[in-house]
N, C-alpha and C. Protein backbone atom coordinates (compact mmCIF):
# COMPACT_ATOMS: atom_id res chain seq x y z
N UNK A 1 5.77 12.14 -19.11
CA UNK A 1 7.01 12.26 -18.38
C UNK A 1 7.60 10.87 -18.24
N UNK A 2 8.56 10.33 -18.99
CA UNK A 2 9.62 9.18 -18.83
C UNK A 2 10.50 9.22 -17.78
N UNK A 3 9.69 9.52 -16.36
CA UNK A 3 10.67 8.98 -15.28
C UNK A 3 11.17 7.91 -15.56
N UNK A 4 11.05 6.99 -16.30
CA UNK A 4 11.76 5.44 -15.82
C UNK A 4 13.05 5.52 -16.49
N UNK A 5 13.39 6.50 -17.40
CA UNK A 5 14.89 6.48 -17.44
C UNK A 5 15.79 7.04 -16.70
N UNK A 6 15.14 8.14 -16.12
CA UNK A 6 15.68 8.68 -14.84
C UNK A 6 16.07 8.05 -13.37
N UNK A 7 15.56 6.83 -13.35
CA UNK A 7 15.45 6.33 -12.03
C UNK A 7 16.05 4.88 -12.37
N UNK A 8 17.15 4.74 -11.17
CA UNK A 8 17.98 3.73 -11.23
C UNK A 8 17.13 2.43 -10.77
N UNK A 9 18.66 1.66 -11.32
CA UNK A 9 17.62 -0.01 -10.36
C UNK A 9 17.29 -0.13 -9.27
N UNK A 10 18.17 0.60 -8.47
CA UNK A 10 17.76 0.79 -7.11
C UNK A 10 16.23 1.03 -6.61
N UNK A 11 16.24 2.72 -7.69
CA UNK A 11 14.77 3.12 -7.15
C UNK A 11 13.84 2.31 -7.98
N UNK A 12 14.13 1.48 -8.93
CA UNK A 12 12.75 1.04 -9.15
C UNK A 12 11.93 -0.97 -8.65
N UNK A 13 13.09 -1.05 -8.34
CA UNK A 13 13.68 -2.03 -7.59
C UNK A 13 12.97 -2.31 -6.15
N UNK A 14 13.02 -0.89 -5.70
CA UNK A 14 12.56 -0.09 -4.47
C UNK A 14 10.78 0.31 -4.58
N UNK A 15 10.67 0.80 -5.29
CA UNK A 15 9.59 0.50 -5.44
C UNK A 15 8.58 -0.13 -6.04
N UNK A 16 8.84 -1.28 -6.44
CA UNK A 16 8.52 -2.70 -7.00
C UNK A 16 7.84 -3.50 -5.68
N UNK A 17 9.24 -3.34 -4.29
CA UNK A 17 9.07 -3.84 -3.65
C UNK A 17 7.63 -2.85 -2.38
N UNK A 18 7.76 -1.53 -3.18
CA UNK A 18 6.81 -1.23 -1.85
C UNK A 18 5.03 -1.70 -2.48
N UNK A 19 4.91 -1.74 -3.77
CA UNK A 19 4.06 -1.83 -4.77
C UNK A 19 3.57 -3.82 -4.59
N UNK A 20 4.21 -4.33 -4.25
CA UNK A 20 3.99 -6.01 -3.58
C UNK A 20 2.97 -6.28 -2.36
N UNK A 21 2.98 -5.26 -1.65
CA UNK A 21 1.94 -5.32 -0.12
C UNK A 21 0.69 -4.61 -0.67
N UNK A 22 0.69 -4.07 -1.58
CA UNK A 22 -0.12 -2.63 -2.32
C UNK A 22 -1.57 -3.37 -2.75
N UNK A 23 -2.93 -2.94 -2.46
CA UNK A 23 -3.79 -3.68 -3.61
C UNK A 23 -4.15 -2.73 -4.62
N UNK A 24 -4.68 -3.53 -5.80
CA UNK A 24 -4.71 -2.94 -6.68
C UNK A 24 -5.81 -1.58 -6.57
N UNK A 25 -5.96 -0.60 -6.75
CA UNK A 25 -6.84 0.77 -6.85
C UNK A 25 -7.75 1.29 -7.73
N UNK A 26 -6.77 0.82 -8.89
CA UNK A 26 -7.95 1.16 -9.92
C UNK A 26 -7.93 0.29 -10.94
N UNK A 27 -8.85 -0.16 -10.99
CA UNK A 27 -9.46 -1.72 -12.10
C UNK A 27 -10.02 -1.03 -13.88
N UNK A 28 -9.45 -1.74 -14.62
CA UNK A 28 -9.92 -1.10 -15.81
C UNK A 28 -10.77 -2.64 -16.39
N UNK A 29 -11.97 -2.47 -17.01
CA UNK A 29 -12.59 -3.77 -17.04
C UNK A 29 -12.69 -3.52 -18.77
N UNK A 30 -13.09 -4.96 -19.72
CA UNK A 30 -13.62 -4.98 -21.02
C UNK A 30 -13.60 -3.97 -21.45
N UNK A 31 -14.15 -2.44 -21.48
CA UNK A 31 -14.38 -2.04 -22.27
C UNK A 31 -13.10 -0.71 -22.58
N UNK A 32 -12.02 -0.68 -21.53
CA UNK A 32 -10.64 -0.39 -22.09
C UNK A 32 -10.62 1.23 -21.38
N UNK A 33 -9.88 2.10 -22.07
CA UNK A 33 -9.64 3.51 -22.07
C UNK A 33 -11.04 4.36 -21.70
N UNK A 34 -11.10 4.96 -21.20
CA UNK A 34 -11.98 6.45 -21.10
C UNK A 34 -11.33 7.70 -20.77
N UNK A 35 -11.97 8.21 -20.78
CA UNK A 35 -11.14 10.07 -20.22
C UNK A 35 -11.20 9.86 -18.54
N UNK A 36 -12.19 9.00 -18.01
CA UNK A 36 -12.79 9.30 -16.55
C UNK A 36 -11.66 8.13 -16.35
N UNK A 37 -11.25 7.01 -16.74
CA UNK A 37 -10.10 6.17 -16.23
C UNK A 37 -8.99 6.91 -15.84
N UNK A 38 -8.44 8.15 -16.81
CA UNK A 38 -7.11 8.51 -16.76
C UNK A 38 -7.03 10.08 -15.62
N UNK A 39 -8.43 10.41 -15.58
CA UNK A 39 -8.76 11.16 -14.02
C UNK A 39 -8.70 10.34 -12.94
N UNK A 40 -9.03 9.16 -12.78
CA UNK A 40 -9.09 8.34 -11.76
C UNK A 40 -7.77 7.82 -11.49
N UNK A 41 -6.99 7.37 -12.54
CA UNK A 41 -5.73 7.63 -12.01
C UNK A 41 -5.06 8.18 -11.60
N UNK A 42 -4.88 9.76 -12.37
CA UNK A 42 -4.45 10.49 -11.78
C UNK A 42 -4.36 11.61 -10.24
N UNK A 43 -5.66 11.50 -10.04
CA UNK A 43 -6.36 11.40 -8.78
C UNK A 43 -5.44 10.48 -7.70
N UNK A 44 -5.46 8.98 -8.11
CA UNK A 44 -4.63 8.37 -6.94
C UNK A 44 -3.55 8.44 -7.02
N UNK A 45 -2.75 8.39 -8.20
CA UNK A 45 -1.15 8.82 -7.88
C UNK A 45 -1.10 10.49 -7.54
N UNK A 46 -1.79 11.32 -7.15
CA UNK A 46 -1.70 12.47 -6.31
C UNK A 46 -2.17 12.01 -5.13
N UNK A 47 -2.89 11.31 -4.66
CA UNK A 47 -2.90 10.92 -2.96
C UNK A 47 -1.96 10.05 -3.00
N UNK A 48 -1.77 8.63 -3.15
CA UNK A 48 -0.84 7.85 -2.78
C UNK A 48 0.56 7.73 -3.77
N UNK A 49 0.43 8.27 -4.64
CA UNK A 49 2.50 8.08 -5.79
C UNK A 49 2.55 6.77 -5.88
N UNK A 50 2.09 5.71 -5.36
CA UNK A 50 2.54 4.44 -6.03
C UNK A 50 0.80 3.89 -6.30
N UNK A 51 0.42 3.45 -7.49
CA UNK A 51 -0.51 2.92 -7.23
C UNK A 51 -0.70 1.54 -8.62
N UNK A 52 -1.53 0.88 -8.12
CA UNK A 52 -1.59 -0.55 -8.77
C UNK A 52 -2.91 -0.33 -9.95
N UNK A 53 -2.31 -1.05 -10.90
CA UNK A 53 -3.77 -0.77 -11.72
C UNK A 53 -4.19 -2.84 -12.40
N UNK A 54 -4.86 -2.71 -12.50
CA UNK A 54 -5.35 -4.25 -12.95
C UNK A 54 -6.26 -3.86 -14.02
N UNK A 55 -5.11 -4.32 -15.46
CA UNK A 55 -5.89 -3.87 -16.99
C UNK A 55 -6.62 -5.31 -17.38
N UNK A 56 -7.88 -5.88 -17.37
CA UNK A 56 -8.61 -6.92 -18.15
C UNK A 56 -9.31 -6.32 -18.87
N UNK A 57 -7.80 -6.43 -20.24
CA UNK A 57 -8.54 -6.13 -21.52
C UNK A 57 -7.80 -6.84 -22.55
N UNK A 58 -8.42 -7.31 -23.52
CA UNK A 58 -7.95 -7.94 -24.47
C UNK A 58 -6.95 -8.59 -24.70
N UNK A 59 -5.73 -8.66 -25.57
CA UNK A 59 -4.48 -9.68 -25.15
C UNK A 59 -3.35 -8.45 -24.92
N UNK A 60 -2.40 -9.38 -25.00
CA UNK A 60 -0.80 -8.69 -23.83
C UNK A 60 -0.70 -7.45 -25.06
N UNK A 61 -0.84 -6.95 -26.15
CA UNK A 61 -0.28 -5.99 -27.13
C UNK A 61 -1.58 -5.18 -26.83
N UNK A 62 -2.88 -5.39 -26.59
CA UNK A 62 -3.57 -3.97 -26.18
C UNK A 62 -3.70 -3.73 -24.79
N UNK A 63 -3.07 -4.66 -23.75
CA UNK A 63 -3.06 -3.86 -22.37
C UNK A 63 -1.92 -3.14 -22.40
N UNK A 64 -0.41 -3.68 -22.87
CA UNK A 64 0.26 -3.08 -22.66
C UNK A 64 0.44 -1.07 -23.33
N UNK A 65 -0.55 -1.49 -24.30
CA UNK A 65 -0.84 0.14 -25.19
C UNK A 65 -1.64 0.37 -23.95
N UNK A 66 -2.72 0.01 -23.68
CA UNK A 66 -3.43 0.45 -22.63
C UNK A 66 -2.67 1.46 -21.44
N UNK A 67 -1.25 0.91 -20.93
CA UNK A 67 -0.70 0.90 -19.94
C UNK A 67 0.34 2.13 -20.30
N UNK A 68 0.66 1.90 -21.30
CA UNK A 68 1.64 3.01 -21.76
C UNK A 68 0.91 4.57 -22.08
N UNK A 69 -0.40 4.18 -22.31
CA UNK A 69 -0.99 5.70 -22.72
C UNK A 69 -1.21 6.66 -21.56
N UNK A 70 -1.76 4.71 -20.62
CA UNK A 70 -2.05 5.92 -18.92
C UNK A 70 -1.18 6.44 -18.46
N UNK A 71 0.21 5.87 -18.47
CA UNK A 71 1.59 6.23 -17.82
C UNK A 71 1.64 7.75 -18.96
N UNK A 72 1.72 8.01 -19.70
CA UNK A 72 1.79 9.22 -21.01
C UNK A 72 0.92 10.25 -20.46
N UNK A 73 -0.35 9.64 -20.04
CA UNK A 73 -1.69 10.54 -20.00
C UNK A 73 -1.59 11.27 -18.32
N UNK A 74 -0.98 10.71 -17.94
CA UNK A 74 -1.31 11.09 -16.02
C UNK A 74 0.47 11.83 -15.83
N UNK A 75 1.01 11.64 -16.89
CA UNK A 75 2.61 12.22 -16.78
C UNK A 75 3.30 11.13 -15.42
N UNK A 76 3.29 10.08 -15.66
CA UNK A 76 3.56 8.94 -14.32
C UNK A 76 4.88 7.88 -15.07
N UNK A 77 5.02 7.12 -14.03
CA UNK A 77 5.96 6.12 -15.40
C UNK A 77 5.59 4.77 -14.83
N UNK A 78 5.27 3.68 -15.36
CA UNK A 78 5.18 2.55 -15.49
C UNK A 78 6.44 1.78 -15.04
N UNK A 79 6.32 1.28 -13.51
CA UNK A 79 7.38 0.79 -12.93
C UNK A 79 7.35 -0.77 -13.21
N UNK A 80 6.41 -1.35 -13.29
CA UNK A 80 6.16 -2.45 -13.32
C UNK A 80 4.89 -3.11 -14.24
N UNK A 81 5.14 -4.72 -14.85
CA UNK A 81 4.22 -5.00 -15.68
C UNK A 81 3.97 -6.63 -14.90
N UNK A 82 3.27 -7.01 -14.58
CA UNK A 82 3.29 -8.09 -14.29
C UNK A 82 1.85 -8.85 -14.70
N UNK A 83 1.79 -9.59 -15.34
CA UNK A 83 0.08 -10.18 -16.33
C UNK A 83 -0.54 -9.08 -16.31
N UNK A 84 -1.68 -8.98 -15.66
CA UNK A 84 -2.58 -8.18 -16.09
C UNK A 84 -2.49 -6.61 -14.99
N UNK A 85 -1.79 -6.80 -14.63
CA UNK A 85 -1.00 -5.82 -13.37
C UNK A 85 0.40 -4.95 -13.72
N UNK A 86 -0.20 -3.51 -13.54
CA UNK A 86 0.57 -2.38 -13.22
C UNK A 86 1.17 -1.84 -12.85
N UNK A 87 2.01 -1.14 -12.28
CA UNK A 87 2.32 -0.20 -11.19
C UNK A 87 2.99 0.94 -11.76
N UNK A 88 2.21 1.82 -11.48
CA UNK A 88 2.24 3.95 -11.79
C UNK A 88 2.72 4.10 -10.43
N UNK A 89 3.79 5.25 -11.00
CA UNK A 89 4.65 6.22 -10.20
C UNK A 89 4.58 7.37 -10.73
N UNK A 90 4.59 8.39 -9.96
CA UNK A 90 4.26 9.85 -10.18
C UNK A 90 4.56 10.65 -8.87
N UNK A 91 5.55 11.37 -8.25
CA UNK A 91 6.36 11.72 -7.11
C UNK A 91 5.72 13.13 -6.95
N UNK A 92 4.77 13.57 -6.07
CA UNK A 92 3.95 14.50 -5.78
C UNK A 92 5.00 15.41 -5.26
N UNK A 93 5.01 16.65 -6.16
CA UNK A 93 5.63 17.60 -6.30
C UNK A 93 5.51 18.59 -4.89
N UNK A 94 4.48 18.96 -4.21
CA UNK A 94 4.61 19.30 -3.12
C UNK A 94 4.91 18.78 -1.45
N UNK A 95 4.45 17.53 -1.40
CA UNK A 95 4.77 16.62 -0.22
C UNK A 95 4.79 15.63 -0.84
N UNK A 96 6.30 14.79 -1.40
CA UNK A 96 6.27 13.65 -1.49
C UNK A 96 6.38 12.51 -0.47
N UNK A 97 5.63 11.62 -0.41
CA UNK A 97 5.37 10.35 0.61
C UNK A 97 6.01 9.34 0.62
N UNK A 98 6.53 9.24 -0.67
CA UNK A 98 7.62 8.38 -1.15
C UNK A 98 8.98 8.84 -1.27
N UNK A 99 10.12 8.34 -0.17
CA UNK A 99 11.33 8.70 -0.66
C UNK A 99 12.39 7.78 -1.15
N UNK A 100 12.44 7.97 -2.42
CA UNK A 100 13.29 7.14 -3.24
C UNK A 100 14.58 7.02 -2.74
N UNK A 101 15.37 5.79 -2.78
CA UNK A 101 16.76 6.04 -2.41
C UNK A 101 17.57 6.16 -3.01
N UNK A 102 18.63 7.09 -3.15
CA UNK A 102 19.92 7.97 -3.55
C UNK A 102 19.27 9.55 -4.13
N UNK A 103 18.19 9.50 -3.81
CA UNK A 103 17.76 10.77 -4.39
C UNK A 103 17.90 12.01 -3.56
């Protein structure tokens, strides 16, 4: 799901800034991708919708694949890239916790 074309500068802007106080949740170390990484994500963007991920893996062209598969794999969108740092969005369909603005 490509929320990020859907969502203005505002909202992502917006939540950039709530994603700054945030620590990171789920750590992906050396050895990259698993099936149990992209449950574990998805898991926390169903409790919390914004969550931080910290990819230490290899150089900037395989985290960022890294980053794009999880955002693909958990149906989330990749709000933010910053070094080795993430930020997944995914707006919980029954009680969302996050309210975006103009939405």
């Amino acid at each position: 799901m490509n929320e990020l074309a859907s969502l203005t500068g505002t909202q992502r802007r917006y939540l950039r800034g709530l994603a700054h106080g945030r620590e990171v949740i789920v750590q992906i170390g050396r050895s990259g991708w698993s099936a149990g990484l992209s449950r574990e994500l998805d898991g926390a963007l169903r409790t919390h919708e914004l969550v931080k991920v910290r990819a230490r893996v290899g150089d900037r062209e395989a985290r960022d694949a890294l980053l794009d598969r999880l955002a693909t794999e958990t149906s989330s969108t990749l709000v933010q890239r910053i070094g080795n740092v993430g930020v997944f969005y995914r707006r919980c369909s029954d009680r969302p916790r996050i309210i975006l603005p103009g939405a």
